[in-house]
Protein backbone atom coordinates (compact mmCIF):
# COMPACT_ATOMS: atom_id res chain seq x y z
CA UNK A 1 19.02 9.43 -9.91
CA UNK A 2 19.20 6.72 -12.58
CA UNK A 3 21.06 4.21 -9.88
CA UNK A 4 18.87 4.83 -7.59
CA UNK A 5 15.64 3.91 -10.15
CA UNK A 6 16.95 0.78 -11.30
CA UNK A 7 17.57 -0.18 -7.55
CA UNK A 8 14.05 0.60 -6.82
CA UNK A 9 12.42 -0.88 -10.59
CA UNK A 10 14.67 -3.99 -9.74
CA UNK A 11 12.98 -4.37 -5.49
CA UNK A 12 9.71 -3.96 -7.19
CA UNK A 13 9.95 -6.29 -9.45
CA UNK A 14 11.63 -9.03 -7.15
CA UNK A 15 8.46 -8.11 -4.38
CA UNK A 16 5.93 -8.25 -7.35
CA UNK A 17 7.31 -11.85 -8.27
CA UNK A 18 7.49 -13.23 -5.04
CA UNK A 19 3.82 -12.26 -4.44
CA UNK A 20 2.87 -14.07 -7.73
CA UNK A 21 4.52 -16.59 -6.40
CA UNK A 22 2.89 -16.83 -3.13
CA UNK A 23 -0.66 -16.39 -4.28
CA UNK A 24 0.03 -19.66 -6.57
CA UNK A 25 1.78 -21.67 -3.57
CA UNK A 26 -1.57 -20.77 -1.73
CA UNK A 27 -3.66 -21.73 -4.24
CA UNK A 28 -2.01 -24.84 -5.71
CA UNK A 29 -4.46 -27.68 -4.76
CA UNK A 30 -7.02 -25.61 -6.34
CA UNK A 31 -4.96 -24.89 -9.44
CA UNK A 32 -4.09 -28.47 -10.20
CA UNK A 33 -8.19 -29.78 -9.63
CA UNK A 34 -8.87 -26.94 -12.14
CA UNK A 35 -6.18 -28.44 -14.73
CA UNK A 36 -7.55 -31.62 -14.30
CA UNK A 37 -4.04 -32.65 -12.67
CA UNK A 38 -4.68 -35.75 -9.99
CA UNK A 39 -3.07 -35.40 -6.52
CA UNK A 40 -1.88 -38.94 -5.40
CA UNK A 41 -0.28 -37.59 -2.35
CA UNK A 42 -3.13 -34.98 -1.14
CA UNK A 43 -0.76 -32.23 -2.17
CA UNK A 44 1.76 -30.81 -5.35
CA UNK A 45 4.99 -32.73 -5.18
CA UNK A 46 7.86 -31.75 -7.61
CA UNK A 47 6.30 -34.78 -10.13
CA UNK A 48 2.53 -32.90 -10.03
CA UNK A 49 4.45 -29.50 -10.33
CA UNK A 50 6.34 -30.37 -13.50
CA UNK A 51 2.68 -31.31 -14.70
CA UNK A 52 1.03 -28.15 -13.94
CA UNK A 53 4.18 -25.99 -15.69
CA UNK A 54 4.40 -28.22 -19.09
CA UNK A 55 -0.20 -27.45 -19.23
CA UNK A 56 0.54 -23.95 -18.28
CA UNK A 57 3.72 -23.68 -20.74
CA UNK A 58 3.14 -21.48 -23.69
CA UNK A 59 4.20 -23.20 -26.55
CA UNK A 60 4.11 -21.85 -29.98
């Protein structure tokens, strides 16, 4: 019964995180306009990502 809950905890988890990850990819024009983050291209390319995850970075 254990196995077969961590099996399960672990799918939910791995479904919950690729819908995160999904609603961001959706939204991602909007999310960098919001941070202020220019597009040159008309869309996120790997330089404008880096820039959206060092504003949204928690840093102590």
């Amino acid at each position: 019964m254990i196995l077969i809950g961590c099996r399960r905890g672990r799918a939910a988890g791995a479904a919950l995180a690729d819908l995160a990850e999904a609603a961001v990819d959706t939204q991602q024009r909007q999310l960098a306009e919001a941070l202020g983050i220019e597009l040159p291209h008309g869309r996120v390319t790997p330089a404008e990502g880096l820039r959206i995850n060092d504003v949204l970075n928690k840093r102590a």
